[in-house]
PDB file of N, CA and C in Angstrom:
ATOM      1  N   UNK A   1       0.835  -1.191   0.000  1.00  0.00           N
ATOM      2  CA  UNK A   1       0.000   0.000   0.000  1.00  0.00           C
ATOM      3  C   UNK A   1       0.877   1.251   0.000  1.00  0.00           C
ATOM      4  N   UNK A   2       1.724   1.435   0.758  1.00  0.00           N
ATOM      5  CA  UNK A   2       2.658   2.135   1.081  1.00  0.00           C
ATOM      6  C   UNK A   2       3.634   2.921  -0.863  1.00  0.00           C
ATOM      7  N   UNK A   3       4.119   1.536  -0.895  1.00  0.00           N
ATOM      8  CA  UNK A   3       4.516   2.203  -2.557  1.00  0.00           C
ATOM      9  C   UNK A   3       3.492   2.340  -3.495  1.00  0.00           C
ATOM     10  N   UNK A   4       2.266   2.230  -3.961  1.00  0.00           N
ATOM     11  CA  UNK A   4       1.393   2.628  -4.631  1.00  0.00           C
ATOM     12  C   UNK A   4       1.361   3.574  -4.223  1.00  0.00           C
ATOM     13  N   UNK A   5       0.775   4.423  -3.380  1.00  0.00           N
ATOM     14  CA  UNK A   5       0.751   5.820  -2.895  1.00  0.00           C
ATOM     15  C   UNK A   5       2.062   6.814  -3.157  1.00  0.00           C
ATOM     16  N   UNK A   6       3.342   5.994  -2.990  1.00  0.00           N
ATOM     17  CA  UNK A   6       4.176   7.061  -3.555  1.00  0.00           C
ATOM     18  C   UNK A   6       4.316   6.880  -5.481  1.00  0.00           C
ATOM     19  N   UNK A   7       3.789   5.861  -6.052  1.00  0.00           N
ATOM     20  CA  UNK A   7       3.971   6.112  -7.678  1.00  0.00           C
ATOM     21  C   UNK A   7       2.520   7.130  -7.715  1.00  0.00           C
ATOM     22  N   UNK A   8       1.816   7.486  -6.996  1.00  0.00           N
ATOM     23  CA  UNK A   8       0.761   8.744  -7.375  1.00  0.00           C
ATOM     24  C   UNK A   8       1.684  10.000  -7.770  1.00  0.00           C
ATOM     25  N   UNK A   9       3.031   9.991  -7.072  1.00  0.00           N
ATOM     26  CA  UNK A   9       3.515  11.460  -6.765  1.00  0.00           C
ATOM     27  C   UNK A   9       4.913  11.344  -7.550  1.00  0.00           C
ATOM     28  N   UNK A  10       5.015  10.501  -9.011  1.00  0.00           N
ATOM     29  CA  UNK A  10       6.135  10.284  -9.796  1.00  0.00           C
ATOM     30  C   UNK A  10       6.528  11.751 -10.868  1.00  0.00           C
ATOM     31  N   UNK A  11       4.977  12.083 -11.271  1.00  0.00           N
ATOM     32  CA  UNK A  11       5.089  13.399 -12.175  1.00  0.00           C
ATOM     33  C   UNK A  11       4.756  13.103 -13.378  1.00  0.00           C
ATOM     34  N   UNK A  12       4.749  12.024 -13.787  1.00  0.00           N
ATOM     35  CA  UNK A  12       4.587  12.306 -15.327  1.00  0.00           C
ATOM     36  C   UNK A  12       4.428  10.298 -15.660  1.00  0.00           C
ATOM     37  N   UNK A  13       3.762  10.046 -16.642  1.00  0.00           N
ATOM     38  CA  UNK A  13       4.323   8.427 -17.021  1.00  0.00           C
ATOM     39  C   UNK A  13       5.675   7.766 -17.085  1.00  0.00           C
ATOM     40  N   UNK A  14       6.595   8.650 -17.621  1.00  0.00           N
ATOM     41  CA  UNK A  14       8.463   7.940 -17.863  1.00  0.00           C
ATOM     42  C   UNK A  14       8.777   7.843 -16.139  1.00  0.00           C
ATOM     43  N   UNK A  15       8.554   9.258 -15.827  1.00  0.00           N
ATOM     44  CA  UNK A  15       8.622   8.918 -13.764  1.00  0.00           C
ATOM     45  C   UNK A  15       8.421   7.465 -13.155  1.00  0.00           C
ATOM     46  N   UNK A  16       7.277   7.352 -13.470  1.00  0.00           N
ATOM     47  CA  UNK A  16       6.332   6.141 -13.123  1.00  0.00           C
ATOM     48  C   UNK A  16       6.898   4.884 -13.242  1.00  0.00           C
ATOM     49  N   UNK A  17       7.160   4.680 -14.408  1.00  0.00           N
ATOM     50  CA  UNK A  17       8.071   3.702 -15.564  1.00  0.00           C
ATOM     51  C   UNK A  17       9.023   3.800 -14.319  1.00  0.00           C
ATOM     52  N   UNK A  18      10.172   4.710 -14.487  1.00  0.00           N
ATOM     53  CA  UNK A  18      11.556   4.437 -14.057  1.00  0.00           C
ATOM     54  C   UNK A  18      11.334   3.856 -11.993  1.00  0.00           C
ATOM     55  N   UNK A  19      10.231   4.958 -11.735  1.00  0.00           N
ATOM     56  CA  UNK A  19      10.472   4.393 -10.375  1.00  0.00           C
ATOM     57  C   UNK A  19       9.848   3.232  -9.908  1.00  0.00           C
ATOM     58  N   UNK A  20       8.956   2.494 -10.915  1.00  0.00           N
ATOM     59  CA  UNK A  20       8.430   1.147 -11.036  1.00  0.00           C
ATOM     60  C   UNK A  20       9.869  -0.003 -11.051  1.00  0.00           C
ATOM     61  N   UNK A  21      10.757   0.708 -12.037  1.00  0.00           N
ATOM     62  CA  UNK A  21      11.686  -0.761 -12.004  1.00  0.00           C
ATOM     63  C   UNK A  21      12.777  -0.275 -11.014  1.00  0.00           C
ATOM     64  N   UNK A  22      12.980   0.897 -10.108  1.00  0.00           N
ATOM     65  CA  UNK A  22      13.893   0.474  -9.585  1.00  0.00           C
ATOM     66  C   UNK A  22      13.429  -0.470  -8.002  1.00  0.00           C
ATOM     67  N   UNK A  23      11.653   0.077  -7.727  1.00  0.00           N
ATOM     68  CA  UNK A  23      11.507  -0.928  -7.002  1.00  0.00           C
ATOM     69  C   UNK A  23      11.519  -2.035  -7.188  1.00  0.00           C
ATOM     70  N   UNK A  24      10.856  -2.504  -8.504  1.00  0.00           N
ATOM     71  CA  UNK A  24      11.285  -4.517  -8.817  1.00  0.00           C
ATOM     72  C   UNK A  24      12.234  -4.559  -8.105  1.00  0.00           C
ATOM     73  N   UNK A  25      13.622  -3.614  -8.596  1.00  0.00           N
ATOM     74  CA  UNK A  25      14.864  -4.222  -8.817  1.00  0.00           C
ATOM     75  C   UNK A  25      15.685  -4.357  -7.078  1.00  0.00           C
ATOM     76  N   UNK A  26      14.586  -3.225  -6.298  1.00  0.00           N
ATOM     77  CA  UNK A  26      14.927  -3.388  -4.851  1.00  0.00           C
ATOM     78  C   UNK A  26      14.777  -4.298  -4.198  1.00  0.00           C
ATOM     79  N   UNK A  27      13.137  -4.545  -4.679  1.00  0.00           N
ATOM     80  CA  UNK A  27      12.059  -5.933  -4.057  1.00  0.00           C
ATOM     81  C   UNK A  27      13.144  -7.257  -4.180  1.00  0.00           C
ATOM     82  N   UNK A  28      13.737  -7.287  -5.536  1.00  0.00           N
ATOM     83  CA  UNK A  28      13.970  -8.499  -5.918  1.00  0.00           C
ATOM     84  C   UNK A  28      15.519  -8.252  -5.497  1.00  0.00           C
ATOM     85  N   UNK A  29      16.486  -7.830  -5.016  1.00  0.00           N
ATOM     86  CA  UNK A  29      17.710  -7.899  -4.444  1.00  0.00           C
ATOM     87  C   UNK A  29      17.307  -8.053  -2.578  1.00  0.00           C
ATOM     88  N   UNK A  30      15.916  -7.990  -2.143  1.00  0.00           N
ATOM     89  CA  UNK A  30      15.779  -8.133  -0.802  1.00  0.00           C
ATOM     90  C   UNK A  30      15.171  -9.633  -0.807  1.00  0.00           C
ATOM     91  N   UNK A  31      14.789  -9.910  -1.630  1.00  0.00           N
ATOM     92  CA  UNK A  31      14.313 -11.888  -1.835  1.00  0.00           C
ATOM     93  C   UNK A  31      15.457 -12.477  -2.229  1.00  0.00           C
ATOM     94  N   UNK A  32      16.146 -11.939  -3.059  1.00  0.00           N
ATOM     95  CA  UNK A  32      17.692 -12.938  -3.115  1.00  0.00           C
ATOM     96  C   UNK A  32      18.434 -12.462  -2.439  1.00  0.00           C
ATOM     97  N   UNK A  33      18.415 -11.406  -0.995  1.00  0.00           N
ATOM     98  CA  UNK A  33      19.050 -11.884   0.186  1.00  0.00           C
ATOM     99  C   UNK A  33      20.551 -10.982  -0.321  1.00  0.00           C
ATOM    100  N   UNK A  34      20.274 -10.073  -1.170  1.00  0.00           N
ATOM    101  CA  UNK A  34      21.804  -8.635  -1.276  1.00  0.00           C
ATOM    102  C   UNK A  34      21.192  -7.572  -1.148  1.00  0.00           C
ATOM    103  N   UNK A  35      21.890  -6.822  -0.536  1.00  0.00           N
ATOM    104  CA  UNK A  35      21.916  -5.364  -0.146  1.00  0.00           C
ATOM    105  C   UNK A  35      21.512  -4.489  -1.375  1.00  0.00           C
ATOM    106  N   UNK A  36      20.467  -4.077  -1.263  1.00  0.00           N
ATOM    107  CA  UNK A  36      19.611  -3.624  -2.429  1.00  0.00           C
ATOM    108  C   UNK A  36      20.810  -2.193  -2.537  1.00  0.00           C
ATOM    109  N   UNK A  37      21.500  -1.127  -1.448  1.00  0.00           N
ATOM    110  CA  UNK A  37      22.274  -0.123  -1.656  1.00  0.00           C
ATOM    111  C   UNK A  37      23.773  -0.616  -2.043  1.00  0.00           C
ATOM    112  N   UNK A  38      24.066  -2.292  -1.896  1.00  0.00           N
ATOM    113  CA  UNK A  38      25.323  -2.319  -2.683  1.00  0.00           C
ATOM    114  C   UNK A  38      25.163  -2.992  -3.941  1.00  0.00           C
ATOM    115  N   UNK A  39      24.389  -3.547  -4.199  1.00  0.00           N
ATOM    116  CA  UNK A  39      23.818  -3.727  -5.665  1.00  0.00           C
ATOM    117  C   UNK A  39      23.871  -2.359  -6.719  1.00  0.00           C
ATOM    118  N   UNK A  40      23.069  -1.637  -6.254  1.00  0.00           N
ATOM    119  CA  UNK A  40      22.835  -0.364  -7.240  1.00  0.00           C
ATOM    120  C   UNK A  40      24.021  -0.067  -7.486  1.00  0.00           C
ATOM    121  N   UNK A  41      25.166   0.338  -6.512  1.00  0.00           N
ATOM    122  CA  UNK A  41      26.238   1.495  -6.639  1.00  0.00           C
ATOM    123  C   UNK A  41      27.002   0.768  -7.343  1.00  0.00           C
ATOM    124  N   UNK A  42      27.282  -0.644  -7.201  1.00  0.00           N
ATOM    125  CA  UNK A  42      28.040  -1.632  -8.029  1.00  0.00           C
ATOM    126  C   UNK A  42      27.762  -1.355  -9.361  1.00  0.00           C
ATOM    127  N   UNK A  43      26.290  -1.763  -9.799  1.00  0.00           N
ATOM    128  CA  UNK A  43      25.633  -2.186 -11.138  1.00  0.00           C
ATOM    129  C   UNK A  43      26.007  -0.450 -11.926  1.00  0.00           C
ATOM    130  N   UNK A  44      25.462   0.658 -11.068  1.00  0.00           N
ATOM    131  CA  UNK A  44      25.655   1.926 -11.737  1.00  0.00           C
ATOM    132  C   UNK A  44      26.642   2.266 -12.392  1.00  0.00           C
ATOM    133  N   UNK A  45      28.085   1.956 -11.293  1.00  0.00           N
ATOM    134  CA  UNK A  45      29.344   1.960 -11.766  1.00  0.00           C
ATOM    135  C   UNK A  45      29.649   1.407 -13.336  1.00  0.00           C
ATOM    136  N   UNK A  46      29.251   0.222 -13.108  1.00  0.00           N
ATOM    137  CA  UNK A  46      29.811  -0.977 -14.023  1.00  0.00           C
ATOM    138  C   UNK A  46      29.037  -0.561 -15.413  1.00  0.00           C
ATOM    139  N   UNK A  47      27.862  -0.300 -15.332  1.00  0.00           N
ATOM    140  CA  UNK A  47      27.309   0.514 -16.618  1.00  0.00           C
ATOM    141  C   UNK A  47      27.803   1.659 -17.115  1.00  0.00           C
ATOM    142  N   UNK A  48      28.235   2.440 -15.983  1.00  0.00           N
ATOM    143  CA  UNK A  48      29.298   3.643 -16.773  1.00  0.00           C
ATOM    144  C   UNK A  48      30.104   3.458 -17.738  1.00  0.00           C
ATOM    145  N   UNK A  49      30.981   2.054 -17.419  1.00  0.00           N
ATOM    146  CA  UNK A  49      32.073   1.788 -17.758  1.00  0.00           C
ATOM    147  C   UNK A  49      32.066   0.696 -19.099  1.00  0.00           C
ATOM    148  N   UNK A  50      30.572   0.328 -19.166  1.00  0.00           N
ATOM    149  CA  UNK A  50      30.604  -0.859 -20.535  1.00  0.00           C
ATOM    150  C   UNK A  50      30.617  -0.197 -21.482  1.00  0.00           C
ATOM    151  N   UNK A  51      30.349  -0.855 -22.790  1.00  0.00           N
ATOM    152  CA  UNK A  51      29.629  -0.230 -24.300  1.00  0.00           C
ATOM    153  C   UNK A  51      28.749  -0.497 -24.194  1.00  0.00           C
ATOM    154  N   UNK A  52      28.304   0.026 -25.208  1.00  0.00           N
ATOM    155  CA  UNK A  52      26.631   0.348 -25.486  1.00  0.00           C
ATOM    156  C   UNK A  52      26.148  -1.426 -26.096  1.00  0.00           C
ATOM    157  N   UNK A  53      27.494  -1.964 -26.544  1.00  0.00           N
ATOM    158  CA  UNK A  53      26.761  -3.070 -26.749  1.00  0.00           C
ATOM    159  C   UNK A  53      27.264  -4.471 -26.161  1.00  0.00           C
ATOM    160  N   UNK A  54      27.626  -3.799 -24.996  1.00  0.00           N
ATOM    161  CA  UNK A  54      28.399  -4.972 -23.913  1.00  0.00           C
ATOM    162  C   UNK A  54      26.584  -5.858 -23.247  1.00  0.00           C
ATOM    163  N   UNK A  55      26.577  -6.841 -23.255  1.00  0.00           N
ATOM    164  CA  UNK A  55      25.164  -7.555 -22.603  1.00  0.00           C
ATOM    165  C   UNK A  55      24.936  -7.223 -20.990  1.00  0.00           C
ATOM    166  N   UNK A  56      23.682  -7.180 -20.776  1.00  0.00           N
ATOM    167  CA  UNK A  56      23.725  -6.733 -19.442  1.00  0.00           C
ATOM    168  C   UNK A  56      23.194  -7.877 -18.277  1.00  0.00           C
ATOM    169  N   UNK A  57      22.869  -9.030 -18.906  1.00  0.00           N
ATOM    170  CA  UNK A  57      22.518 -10.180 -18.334  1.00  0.00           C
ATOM    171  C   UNK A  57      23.125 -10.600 -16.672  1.00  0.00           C
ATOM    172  N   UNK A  58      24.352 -10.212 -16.888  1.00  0.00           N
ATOM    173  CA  UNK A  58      25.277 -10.601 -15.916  1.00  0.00           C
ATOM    174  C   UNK A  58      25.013  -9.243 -14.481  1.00  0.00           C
ATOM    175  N   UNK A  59      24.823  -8.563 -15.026  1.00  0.00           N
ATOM    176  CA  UNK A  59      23.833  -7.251 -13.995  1.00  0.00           C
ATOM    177  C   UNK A  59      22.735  -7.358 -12.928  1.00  0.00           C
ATOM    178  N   UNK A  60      21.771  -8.523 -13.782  1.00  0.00           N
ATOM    179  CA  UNK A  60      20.453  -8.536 -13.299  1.00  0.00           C
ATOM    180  C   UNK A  60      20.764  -9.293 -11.627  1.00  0.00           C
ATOM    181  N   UNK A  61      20.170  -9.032 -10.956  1.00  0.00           N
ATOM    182  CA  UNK A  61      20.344  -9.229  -9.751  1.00  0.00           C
ATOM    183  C   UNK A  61      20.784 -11.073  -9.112  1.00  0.00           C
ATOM    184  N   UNK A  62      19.941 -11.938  -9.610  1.00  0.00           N
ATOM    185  CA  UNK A  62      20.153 -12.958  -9.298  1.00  0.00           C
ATOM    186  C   UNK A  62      21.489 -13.452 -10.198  1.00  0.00           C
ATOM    187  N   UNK A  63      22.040 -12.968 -11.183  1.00  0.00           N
ATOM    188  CA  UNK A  63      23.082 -13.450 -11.825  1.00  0.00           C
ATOM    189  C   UNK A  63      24.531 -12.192 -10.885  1.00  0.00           C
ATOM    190  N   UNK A  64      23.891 -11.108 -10.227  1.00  0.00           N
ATOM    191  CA  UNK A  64      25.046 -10.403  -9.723  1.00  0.00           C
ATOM    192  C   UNK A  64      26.193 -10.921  -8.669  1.00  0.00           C
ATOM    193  N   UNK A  65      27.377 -10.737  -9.289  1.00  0.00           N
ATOM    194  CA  UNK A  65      28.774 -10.642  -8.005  1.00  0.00           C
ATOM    195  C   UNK A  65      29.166  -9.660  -8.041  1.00  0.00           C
ATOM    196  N   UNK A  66      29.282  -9.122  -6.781  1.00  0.00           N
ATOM    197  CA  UNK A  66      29.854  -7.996  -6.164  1.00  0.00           C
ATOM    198  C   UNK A  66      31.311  -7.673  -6.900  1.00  0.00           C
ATOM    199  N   UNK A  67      31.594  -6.695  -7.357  1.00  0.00           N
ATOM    200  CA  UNK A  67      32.876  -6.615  -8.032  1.00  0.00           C
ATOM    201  C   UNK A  67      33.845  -5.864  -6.739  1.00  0.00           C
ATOM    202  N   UNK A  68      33.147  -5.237  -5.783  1.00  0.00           N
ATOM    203  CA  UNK A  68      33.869  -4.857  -4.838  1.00  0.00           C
ATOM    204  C   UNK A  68      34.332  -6.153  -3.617  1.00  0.00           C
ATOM    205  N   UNK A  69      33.631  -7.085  -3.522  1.00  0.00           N
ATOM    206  CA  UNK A  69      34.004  -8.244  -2.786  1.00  0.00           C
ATOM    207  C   UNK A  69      34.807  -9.057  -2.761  1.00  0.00           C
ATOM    208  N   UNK A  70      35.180  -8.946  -1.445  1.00  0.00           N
ATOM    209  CA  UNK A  70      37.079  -9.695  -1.684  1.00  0.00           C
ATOM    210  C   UNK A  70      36.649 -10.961  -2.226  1.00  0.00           C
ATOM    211  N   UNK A  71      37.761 -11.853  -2.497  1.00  0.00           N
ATOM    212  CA  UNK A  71      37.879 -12.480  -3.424  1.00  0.00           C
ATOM    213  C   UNK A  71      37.211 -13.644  -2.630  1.00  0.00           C
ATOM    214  N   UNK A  72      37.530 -14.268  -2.001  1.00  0.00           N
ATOM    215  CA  UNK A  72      36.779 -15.399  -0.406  1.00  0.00           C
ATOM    216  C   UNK A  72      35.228 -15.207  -0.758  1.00  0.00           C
ATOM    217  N   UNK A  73      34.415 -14.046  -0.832  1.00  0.00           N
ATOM    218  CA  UNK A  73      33.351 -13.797  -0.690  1.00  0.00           C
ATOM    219  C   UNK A  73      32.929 -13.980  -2.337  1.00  0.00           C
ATOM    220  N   UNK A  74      33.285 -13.336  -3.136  1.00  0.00           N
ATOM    221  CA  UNK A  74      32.956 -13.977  -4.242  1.00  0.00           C
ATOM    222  C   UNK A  74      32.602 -15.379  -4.594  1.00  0.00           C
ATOM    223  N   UNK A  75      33.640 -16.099  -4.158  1.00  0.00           N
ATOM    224  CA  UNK A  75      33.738 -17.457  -4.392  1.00  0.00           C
ATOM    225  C   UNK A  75      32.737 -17.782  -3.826  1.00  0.00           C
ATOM    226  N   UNK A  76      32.265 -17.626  -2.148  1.00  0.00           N
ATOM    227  CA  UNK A  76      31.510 -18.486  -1.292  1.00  0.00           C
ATOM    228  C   UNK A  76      30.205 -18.467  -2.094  1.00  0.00           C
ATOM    229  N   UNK A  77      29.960 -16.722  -2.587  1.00  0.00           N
ATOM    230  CA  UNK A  77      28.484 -16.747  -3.130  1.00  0.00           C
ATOM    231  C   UNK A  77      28.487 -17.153  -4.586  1.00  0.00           C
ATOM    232  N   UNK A  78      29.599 -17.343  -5.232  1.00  0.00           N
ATOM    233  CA  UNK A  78      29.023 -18.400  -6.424  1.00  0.00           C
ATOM    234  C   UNK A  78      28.699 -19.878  -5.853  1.00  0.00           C
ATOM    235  N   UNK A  79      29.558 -20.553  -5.117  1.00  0.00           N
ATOM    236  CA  UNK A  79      28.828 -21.359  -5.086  1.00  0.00           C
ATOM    237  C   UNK A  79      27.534 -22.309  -4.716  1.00  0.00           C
TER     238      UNK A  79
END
């Protein structure tokens, strides 16, 4: 109830749109159990830095590794 009431106050349809998927993208980094604020800053980064036609598959949350995570921690959460 709570976020329906704030997409009333987006401004416009593209608003709406954008702040629709970054909640998915919150919702769904708090069900697979990562830090929905180190997800973003990671994923933001890393899009700065691709091409336009680098794939983004490897981004989406359940396929994400922390690129800041020591190396121990990487490993544990791939496997």
């Amino acid at each position: 109830m709570h976020n329906r009431k704030n997409a009333l106050f987006t401004g416009h349809d593209l608003g709406a749109e954008n702040w629709a998927t970054f909640a998915s993208l919150i919702e769904t980094c708090k069900l697979s159990g990562i830090n929905p604020q180190a997800y973003l800053t990671d994923v933001l980064a890393r899009i700065v830095l691709r091409g336009d036609a680098d794939p983004i598959d490897d981004l989406l949350p359940y396929n994400w590794l922390d690129s800041r995570a020591p190396v121990s921690a990487v490993i544990d959460q791939a496997a």
